[in-house]
Structures are given as structure tokens and as C-alpha cells.
C-alpha atoms as a PDB file:
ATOM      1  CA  UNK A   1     117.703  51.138-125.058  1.00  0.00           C
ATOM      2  CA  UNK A   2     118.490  47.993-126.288  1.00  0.00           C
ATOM      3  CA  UNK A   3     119.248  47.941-129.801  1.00  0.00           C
ATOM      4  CA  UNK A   4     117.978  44.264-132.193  1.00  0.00           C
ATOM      5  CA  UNK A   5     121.633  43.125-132.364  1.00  0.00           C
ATOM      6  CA  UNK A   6     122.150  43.874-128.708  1.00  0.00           C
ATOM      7  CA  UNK A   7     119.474  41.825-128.286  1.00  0.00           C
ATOM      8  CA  UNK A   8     120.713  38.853-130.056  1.00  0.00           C
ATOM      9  CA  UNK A   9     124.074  39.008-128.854  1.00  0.00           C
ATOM     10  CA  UNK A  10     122.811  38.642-125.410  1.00  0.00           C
ATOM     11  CA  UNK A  11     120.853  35.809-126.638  1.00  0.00           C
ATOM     12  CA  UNK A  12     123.948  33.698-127.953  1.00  0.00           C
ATOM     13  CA  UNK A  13     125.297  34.932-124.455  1.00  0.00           C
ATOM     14  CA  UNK A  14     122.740  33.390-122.701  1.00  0.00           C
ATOM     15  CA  UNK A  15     122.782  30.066-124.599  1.00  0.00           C
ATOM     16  CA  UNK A  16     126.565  29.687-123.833  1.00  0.00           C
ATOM     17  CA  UNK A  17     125.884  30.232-120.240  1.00  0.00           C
ATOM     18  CA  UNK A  18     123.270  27.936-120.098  1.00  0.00           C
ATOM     19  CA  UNK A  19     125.098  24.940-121.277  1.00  0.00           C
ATOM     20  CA  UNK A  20     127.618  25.906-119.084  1.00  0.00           C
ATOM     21  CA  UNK A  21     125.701  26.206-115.988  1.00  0.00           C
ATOM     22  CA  UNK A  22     123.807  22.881-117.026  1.00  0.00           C
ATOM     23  CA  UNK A  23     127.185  20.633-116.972  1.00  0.00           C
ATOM     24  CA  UNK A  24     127.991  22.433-113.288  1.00  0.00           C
ATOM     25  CA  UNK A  25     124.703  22.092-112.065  1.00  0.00           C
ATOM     26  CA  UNK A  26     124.892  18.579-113.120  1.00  0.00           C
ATOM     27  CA  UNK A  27     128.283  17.870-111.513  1.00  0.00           C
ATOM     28  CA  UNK A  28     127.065  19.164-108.398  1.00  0.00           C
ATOM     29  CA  UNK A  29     123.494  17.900-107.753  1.00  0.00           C
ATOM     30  CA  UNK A  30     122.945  16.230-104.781  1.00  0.00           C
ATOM     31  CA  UNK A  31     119.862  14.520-102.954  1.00  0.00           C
ATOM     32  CA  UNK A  32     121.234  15.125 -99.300  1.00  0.00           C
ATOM     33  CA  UNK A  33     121.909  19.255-100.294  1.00  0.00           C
ATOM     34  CA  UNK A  34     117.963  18.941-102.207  1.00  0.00           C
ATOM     35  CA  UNK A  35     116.790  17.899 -98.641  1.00  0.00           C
ATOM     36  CA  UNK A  36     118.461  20.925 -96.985  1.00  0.00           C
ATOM     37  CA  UNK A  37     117.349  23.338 -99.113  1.00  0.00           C
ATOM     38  CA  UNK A  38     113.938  22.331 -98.738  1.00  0.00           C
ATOM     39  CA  UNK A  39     114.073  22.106 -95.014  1.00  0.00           C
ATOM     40  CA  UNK A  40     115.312  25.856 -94.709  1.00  0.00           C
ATOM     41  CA  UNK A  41     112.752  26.369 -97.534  1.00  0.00           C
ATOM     42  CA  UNK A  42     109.747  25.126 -95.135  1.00  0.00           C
ATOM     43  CA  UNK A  43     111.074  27.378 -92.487  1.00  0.00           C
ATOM     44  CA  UNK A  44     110.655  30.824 -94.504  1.00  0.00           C
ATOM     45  CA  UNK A  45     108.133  33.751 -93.161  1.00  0.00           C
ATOM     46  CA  UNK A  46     106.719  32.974 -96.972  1.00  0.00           C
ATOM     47  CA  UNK A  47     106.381  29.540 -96.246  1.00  0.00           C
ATOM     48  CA  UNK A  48     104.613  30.095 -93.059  1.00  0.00           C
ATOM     49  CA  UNK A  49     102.524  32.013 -94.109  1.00  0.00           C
ATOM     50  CA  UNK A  50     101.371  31.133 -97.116  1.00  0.00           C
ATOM     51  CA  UNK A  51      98.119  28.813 -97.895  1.00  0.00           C
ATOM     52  CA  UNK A  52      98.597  28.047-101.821  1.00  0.00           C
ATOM     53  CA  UNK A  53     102.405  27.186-102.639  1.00  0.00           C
ATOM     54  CA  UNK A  54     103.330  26.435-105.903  1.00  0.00           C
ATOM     55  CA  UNK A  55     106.235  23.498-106.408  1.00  0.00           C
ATOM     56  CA  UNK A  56     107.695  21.970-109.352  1.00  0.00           C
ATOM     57  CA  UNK A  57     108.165  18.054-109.841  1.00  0.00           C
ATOM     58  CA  UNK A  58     112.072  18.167-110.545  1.00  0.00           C
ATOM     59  CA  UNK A  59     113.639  17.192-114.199  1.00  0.00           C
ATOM     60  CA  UNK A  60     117.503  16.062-114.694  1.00  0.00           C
ATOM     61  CA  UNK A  61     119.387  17.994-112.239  1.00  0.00           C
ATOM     62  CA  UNK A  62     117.243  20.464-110.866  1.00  0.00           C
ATOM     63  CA  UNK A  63     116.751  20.619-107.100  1.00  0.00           C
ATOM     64  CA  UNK A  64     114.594  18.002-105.936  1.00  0.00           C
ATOM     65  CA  UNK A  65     111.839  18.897-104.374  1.00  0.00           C
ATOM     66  CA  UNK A  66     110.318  15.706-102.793  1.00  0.00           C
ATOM     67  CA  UNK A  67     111.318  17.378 -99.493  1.00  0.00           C
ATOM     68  CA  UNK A  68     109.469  20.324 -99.943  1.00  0.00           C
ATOM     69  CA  UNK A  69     106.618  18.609-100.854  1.00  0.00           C
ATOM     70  CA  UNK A  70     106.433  16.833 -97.703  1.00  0.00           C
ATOM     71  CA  UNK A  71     106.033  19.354 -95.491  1.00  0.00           C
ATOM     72  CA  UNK A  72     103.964  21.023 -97.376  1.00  0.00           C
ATOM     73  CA  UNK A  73     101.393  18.094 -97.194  1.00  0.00           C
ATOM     74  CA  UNK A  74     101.836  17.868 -93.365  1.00  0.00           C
ATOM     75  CA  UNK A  75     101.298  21.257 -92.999  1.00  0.00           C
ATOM     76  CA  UNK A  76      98.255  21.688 -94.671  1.00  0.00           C
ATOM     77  CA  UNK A  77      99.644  23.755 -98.119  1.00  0.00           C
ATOM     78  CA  UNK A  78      96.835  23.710-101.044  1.00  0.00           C
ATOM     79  CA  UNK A  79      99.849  22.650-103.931  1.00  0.00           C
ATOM     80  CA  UNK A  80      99.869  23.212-107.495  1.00  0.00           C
ATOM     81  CA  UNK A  81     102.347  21.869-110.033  1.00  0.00           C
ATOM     82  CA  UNK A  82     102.933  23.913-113.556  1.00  0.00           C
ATOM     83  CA  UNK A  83     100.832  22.047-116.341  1.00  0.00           C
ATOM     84  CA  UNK A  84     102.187  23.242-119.736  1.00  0.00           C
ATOM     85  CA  UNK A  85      99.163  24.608-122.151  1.00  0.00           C
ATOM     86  CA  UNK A  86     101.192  25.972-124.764  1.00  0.00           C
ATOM     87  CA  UNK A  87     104.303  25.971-126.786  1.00  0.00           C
ATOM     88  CA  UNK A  88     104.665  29.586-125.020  1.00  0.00           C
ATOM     89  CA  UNK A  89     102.239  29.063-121.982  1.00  0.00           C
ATOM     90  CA  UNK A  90     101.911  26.912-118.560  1.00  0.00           C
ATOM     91  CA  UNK A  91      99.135  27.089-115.928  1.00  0.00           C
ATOM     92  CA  UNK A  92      99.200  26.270-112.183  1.00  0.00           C
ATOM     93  CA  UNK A  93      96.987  23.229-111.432  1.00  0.00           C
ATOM     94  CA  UNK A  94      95.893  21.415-108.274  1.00  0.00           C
ATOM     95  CA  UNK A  95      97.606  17.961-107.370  1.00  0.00           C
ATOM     96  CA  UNK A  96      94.155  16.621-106.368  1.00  0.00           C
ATOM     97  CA  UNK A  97      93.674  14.831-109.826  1.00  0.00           C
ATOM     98  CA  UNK A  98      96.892  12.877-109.508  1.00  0.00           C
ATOM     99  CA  UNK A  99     100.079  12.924-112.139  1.00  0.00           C
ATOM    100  CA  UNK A 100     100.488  12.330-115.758  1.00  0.00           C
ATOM    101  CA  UNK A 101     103.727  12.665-117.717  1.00  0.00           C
ATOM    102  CA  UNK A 102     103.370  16.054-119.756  1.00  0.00           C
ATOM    103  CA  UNK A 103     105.072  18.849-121.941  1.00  0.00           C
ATOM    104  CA  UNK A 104     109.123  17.770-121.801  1.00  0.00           C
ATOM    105  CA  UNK A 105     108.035  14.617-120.366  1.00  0.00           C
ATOM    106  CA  UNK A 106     107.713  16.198-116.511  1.00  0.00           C
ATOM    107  CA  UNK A 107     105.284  14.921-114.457  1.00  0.00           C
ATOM    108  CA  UNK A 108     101.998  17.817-114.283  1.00  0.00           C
ATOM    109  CA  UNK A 109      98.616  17.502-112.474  1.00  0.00           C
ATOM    110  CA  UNK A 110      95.614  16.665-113.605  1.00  0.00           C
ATOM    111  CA  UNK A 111      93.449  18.704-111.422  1.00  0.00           C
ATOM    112  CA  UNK A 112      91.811  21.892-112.361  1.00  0.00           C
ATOM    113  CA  UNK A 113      93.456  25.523-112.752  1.00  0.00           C
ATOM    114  CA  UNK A 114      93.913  27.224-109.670  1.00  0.00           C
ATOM    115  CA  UNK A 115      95.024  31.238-110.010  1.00  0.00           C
ATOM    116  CA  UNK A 116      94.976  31.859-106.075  1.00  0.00           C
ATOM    117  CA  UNK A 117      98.715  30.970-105.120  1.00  0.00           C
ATOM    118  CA  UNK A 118     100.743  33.142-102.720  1.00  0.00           C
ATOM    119  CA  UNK A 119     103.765  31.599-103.081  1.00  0.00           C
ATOM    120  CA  UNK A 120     105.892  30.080-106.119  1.00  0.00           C
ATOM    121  CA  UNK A 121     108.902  28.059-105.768  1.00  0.00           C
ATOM    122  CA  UNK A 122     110.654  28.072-108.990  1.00  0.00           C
ATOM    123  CA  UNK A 123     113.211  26.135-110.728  1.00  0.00           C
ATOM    124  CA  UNK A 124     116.452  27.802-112.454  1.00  0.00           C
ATOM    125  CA  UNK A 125     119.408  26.882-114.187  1.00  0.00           C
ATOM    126  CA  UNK A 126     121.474  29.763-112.414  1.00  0.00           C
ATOM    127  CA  UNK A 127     120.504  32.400-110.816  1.00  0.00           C
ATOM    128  CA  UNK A 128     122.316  35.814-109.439  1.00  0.00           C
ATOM    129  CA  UNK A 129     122.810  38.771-107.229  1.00  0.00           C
ATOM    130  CA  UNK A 130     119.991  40.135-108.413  1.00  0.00           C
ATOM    131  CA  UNK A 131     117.065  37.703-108.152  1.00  0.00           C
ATOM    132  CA  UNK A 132     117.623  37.085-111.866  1.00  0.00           C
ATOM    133  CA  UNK A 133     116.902  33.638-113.063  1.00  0.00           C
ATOM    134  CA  UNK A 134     118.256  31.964-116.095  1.00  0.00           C
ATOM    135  CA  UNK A 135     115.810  29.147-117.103  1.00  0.00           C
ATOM    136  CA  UNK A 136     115.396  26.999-120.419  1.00  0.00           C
ATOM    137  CA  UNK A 137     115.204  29.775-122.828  1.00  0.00           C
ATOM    138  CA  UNK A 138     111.186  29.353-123.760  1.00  0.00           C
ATOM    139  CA  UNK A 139     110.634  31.683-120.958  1.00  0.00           C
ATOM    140  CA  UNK A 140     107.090  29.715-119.706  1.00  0.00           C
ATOM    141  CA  UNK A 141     108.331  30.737-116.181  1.00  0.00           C
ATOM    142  CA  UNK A 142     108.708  34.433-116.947  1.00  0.00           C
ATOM    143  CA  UNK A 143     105.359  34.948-118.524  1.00  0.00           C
ATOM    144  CA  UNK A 144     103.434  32.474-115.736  1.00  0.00           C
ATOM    145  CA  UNK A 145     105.601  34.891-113.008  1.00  0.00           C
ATOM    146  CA  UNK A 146     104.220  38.403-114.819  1.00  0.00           C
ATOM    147  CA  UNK A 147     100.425  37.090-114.027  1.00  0.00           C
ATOM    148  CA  UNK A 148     100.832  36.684-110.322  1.00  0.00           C
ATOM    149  CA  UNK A 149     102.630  40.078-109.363  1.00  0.00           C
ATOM    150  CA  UNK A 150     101.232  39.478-105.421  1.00  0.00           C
ATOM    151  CA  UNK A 151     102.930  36.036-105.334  1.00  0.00           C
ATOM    152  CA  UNK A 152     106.343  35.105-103.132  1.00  0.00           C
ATOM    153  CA  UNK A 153     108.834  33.831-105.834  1.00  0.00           C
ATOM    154  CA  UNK A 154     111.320  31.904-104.329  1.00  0.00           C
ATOM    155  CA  UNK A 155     113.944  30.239-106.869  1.00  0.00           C
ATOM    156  CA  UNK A 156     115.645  26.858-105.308  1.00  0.00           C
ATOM    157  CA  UNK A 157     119.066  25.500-106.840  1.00  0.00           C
ATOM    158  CA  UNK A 158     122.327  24.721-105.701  1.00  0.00           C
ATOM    159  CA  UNK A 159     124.989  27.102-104.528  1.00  0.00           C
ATOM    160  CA  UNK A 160     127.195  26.423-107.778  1.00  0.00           C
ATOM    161  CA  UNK A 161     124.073  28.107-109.636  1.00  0.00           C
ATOM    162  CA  UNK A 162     124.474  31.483-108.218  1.00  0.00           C
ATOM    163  CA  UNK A 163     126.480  33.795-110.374  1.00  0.00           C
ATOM    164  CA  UNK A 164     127.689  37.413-109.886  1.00  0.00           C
ATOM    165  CA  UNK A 165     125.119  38.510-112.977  1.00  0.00           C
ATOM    166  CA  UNK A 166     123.252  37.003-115.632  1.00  0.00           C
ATOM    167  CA  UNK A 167     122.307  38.953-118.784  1.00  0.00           C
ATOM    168  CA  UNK A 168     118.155  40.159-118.826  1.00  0.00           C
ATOM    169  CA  UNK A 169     115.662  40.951-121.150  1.00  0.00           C
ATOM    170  CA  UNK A 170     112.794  43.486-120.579  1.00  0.00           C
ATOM    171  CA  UNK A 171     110.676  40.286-119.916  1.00  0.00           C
ATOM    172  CA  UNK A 172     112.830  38.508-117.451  1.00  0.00           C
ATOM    173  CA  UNK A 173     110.832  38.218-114.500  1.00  0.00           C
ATOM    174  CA  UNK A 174     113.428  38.740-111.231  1.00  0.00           C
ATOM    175  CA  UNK A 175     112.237  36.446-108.379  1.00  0.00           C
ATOM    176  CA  UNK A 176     111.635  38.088-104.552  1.00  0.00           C
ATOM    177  CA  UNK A 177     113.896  35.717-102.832  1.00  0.00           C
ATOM    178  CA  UNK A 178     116.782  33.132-104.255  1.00  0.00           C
ATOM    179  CA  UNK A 179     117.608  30.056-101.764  1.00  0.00           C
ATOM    180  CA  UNK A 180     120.888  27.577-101.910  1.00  0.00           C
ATOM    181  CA  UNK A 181     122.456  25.659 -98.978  1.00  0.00           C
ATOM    182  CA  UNK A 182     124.865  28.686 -98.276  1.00  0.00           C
ATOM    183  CA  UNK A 183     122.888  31.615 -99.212  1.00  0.00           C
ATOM    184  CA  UNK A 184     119.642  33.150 -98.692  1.00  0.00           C
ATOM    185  CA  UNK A 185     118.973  35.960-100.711  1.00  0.00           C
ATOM    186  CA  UNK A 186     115.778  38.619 -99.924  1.00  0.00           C
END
């Protein structure tokens, strides 16, 4: 049981680690290793497979994924983009309507809510062993993830974002699958 100062120690813990993981991630972004994640990306069972994919339009250093996108428009993918509602809530939303800049200033869509998607690629700022992901810290992701408990998560970034562990809370969401250039983890 996690006790209230547990709780905020792993907090501070977490914040560290995040700036941390920022500067690498930032050090070691690359367009050429964006476009080779993707490609293995498109070539997943859950890719396949899937009708509704969910992508993210990139912000700073996280994986680009212009690639992605791509191939999901030449292979017939409905997409959604996140569309933040909320200081503590996002939606998915179709692409249809075109983009406007948003929440953070990140692009979002301005088509309607969708809630049919079978597979979510999500953005991290490390990730580990585990399937954990380690995101902003307003935890939009997490609570978005616990409403589609059917869905594929798959979390793209780099391979200098995968760490041995990264400390959870009960409402860390752990993603299905975790994809860099070296490793593919199911």
C-alpha cells in the first residue's frame, strides 16, 4: 500500500526523471530513426489489422509521426488525433475537419469525436520493461487509455527512451506493446 509521502516522493522522482529523459530524448531525436520506426510500426499484426488508428501530431522531440501517417492514409486507416477538452481531459477526433493549433499549442482536429478506435499509438517521454510510460505529468494519456480497455496501445520513441523501470501510480495506464528502432516490446 502506498503510503501519501510514498506517493509524493515518487512524484519528485518522476519529475527528476522527466527532465532528464527530456534533454536525452532531445539529444537523440532524429527524422531518419522517426521514419523507421514508423515503417516497422505500419508493418505490426495491430496495424494490419486495425480499421481506426489513433496518431499523435508530434511536439519538440517526440517521434515524428508524419511517416506513420502516410501509410495510414494509403492504406485506408479511419485516423484520429487527441483534441484536448480539459485541463484533465482529451478526446479522440476525426482528421476529416482539418487542423487547428490547440491545448499546448499542438496541432488537434477539428472533426467530430470518434470512440471506435482499435488501435492507439502513443507518445512518451520514456518508457520501460514493463510497458510503463512516463508522459508530461497531467496524465491526459492515462485517463484517455483507461476508457478504451479493447484498444492496441502501442507507445513510439527512440531507443534512448527505454529504461530498465520507471516509477507507477495506481493510475498509470501500461501500454500493450512499446516500439524503438532496436526493440520491439509485446
Amino acid at each position: 500500500m502506498r503510503t501519501p509521502c510514498a506517493a509524493q516522493c515518487n512524484t519528485m522522482h518522476k519529475a527528476a526523471l522527466r527532465r532528464s529523459m527530456l534533454a536525452i530524448r532531445k539529444e537523440n531525436a532524429s527524422a531518419a530513426i522517426s521514419a523507421a520506426i514508423c515503417e516497422k510500426a505500419a508493418r505490426l499484426d495491430a496495424y494490419k489489422l486495425a480499421k481506426t488508428i489513433m496518431l499523435y501530431v508530434p511536439t519538440g522531440s517526440e517521434l515524428d509521426t508524419a511517416r506513420l501517417f502516410a501509410f495510414a492514409m494509403r492504406d485506408g486507416k479511419q485516423i484520429c488525433l487527441p483534441r484536448v477538452l480539459t485541463d484533465t481531459a482529451m478526446e479522440a477526433a476525426w482528421i476529416g475537419g482539418g487542423l487547428k493549433r490547440g491545448a499546448f499549442h499542438i496541432f488537434e482536429p477539428c472533426g467530430a469525436r470518434t470512440e471506435a478506435i482499435d488501435l492507439i499509438f502513443v507518445p512518451g517521454v520514456a518508457f520501460d520493461i514493463h510497458h510503463n510510460r512516463l508522459g508530461y505529468g497531467k496524465g491526459y494519456y492515462d485517463r484517455f487509455l483507461a476508457q478504451y480497455p479493447d484498444a492496441v496501445t502501442v507507445g513510439l520513441g527512440y531507443a534512448c527512451q527505454l529504461i530498465p523501470e520507471i516509477p507507477t501510480e495506481s493510475t498509470d495506464k501500461p501500454l500493450s506493446m512499446i516500439l524503438t528502432e532496436e526493440d520491439f516490446l509485446k
